[in-house]
C-alpha atoms as a PDB file:
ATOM      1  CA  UNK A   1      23.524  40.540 -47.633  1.00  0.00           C
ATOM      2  CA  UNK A   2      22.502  37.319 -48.472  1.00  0.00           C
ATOM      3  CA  UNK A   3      22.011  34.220 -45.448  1.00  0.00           C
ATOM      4  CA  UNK A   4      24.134  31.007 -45.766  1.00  0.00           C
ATOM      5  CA  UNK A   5      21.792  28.238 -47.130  1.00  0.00           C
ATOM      6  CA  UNK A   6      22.257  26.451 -43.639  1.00  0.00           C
ATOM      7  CA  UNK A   7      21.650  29.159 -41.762  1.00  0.00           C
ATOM      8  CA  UNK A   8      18.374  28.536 -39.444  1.00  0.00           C
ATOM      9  CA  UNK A   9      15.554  31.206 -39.920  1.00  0.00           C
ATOM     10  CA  UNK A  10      15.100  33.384 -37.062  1.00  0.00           C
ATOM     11  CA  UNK A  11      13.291  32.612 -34.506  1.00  0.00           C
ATOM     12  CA  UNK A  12       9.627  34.253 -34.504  1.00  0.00           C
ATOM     13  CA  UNK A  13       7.607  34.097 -31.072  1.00  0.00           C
ATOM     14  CA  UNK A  14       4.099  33.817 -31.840  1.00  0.00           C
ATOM     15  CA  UNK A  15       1.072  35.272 -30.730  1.00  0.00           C
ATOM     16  CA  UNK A  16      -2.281  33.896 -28.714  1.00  0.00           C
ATOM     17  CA  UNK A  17      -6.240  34.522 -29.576  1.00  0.00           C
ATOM     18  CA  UNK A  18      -8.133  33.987 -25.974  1.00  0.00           C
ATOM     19  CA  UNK A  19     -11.532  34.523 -26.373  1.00  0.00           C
ATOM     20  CA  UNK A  20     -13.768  34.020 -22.725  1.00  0.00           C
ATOM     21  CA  UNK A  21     -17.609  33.103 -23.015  1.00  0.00           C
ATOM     22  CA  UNK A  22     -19.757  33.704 -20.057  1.00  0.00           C
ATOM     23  CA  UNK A  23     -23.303  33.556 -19.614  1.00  0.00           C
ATOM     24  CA  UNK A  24     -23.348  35.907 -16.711  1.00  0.00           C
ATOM     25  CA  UNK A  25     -25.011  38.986 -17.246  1.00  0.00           C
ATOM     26  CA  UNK A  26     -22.180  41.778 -18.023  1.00  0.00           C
ATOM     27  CA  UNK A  27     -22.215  44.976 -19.930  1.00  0.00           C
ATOM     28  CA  UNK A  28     -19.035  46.082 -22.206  1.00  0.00           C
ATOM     29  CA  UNK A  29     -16.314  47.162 -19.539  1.00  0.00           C
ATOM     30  CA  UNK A  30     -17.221  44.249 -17.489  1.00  0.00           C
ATOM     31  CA  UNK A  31     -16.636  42.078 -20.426  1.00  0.00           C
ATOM     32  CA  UNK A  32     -13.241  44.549 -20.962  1.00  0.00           C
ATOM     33  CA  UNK A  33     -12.289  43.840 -17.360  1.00  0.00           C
ATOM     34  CA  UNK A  34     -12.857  39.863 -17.697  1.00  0.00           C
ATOM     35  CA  UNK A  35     -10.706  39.259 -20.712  1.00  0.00           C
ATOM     36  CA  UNK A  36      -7.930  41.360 -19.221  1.00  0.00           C
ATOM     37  CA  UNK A  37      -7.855  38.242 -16.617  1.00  0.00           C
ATOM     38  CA  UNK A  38      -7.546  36.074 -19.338  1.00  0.00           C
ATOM     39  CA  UNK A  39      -4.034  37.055 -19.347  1.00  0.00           C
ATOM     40  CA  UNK A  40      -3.460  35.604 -15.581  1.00  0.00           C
ATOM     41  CA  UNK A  41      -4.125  32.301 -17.355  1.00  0.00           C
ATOM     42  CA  UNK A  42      -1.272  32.774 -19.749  1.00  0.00           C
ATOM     43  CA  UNK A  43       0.928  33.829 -17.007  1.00  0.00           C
ATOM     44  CA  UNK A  44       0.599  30.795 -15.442  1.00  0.00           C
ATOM     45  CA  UNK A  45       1.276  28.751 -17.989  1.00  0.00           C
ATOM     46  CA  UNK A  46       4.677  30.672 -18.747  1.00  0.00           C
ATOM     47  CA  UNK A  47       3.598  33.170 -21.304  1.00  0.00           C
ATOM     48  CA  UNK A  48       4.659  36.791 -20.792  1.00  0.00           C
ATOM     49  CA  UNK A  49       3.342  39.030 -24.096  1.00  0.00           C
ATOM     50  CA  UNK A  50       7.181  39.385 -25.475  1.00  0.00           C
ATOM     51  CA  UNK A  51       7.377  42.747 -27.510  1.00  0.00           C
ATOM     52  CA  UNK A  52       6.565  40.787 -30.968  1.00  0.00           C
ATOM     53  CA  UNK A  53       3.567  39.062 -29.974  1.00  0.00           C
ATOM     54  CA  UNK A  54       0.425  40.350 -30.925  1.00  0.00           C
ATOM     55  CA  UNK A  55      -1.945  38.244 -28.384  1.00  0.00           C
ATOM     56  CA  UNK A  56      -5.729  39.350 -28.531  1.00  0.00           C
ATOM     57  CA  UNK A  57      -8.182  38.763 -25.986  1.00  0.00           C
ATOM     58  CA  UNK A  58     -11.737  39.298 -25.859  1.00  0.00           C
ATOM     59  CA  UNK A  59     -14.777  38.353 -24.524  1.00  0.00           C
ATOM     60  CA  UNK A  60     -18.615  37.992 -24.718  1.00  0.00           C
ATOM     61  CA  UNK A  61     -21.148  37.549 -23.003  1.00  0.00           C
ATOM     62  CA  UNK A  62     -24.903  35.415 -23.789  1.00  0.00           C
ATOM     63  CA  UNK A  63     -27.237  37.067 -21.129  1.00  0.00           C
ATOM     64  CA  UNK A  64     -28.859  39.430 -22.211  1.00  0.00           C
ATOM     65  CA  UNK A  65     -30.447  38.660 -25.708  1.00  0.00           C
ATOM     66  CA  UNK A  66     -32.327  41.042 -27.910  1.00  0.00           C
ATOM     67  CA  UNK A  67     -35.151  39.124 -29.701  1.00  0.00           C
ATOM     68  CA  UNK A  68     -34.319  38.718 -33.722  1.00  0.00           C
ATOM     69  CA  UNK A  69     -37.991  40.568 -34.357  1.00  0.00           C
ATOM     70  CA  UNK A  70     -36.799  43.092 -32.089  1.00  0.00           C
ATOM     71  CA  UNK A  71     -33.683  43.924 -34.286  1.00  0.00           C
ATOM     72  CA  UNK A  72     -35.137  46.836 -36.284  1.00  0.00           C
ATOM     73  CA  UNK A  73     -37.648  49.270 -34.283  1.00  0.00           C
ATOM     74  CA  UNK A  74     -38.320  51.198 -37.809  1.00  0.00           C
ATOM     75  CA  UNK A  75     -41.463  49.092 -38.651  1.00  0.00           C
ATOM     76  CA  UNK A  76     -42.925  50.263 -35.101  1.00  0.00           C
ATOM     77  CA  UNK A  77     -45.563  53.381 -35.242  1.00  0.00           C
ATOM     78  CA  UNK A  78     -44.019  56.266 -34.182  1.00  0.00           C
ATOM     79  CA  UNK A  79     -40.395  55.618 -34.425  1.00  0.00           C
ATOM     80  CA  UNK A  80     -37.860  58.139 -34.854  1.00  0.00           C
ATOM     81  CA  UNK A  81     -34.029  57.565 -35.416  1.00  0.00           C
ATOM     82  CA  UNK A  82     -33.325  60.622 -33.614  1.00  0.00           C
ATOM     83  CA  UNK A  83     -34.938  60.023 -30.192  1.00  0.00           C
ATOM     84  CA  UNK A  84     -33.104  57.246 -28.593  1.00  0.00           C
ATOM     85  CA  UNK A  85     -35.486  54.050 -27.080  1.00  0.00           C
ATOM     86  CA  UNK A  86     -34.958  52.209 -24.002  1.00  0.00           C
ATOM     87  CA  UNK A  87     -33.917  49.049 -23.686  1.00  0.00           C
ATOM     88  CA  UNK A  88     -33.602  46.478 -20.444  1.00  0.00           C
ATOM     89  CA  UNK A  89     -30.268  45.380 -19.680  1.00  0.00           C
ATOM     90  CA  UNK A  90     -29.052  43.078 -16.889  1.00  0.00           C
ATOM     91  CA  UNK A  91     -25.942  43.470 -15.324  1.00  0.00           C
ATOM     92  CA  UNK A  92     -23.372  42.340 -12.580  1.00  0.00           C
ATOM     93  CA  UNK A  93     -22.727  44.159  -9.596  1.00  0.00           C
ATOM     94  CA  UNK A  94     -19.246  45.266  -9.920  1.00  0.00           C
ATOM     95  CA  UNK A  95     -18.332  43.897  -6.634  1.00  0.00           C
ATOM     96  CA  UNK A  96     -19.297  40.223  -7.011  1.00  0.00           C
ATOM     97  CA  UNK A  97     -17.079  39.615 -10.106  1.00  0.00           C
ATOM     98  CA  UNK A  98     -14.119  38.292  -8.173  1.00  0.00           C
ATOM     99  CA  UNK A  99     -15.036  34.775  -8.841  1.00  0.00           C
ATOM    100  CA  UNK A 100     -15.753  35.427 -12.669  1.00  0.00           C
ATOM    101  CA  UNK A 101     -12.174  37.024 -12.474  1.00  0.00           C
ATOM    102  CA  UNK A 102     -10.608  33.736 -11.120  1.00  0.00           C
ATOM    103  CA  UNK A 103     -12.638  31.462 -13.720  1.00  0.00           C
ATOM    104  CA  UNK A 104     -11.448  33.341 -16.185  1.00  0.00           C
ATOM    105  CA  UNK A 105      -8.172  32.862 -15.449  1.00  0.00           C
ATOM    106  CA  UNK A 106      -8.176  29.166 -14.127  1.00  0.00           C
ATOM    107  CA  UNK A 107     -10.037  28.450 -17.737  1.00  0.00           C
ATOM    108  CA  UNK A 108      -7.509  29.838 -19.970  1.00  0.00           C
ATOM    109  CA  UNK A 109      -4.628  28.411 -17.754  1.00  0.00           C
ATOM    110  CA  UNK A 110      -6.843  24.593 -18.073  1.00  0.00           C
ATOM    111  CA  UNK A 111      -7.604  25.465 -22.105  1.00  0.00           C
ATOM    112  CA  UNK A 112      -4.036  26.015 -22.861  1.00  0.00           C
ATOM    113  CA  UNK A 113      -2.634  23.085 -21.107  1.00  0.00           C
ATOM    114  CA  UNK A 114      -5.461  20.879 -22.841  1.00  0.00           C
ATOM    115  CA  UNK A 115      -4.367  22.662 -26.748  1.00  0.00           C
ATOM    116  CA  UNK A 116      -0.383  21.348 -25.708  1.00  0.00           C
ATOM    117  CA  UNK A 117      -1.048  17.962 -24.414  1.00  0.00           C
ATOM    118  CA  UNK A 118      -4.366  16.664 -25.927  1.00  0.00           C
ATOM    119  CA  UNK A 119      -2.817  18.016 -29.443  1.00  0.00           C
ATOM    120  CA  UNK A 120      -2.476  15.344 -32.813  1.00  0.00           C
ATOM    121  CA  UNK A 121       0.842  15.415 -34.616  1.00  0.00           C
ATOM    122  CA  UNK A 122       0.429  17.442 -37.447  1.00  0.00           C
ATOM    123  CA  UNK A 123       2.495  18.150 -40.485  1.00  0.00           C
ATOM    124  CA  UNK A 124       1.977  21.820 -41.955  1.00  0.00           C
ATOM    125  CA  UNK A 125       3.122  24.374 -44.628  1.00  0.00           C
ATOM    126  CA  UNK A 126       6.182  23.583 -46.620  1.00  0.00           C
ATOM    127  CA  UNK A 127       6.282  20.126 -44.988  1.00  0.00           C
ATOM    128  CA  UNK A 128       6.663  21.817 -41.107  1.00  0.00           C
ATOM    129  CA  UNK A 129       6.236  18.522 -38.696  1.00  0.00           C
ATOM    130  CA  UNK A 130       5.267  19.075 -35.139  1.00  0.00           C
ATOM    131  CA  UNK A 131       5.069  16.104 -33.430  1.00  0.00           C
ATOM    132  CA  UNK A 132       2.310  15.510 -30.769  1.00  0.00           C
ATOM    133  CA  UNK A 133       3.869  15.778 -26.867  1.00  0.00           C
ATOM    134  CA  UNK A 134       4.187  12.364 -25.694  1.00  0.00           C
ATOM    135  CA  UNK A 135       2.574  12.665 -21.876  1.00  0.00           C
ATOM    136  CA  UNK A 136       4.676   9.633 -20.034  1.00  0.00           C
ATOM    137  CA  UNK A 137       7.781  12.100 -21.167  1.00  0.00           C
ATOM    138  CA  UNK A 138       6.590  15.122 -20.096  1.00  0.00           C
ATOM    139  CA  UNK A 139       5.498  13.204 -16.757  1.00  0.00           C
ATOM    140  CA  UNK A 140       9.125  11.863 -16.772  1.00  0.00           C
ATOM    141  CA  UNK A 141      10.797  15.311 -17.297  1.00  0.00           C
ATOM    142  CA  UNK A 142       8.668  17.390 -14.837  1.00  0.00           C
ATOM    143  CA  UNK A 143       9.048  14.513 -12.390  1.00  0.00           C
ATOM    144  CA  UNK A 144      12.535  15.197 -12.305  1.00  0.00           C
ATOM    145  CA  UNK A 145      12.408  18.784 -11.407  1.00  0.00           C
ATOM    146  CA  UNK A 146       9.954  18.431  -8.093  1.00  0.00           C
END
């Protein structure tokens, strides 16, 4: 069944890429555990992960740094593929990451407010317009509601 030409399309909720940096030492569930509070951040800002969204978070840390002549072990004497080599790697105690937890959160919360009201007007696809959020009326509006 075809739509009436006037007929608006549907509305489609859209999805969010978070990605938190840190510099903090963590290893791969640590990292796991810190994007996961990326999603207090949205929360706060009124998002909610609606059944259609397909929001992705991840995160990475820069501490611990293996050196780019360090990459391939094969040109050492002696190596062997099948004997696995140590390597150093720093790491947070579990129970100190509270405060990471919180940045994490209070980041995303800041970085999405700065995307919606430091945003350009910008015209898109098929001629799409989104204007730019004028601040003195959002100040207006929200001053209304306290």
């Amino acid at each position: 069944m075809a739509k009436p030409a006037d007929e608006p399309e549907p509305r489609k909720d859209g999805s969010i890429i978070i990605i938190v940096s840190t510099d903090a030492p963590l290893i791969p569930i640590q990292l796991q555990r810190l994007a996961t509070r990326a999603t207090v951040g949205l929360g706060k800002v009124g998002g909610y992960g609606n059944n259609t969204s397909g929001d992705i978070f991840l995160a990475f840390s820069t501490a611990n740094k293996v050196p780019v002549g360090d990459v391939s072990m094969q040109a050492k004497p002696g190596f062997n593929d099948f004997t696995p080599a140590e390597r150093v790697v720093r790491m947070s105690d579990n129970d100190t990451m509270n405060g990471l937890f919180e940045a994490a959160a209070d980041a995303t919360e800041e970085a999405i407010y700065n995307a919606m009201f430091m945003a350009e007007s910008m015209t898109g696809y098929k001629g799409r317009h989104v204007p730019a959020l004028d601040l003195d009326d959002v100040t207006r509006i929200v001053g209304k509601r306290l």
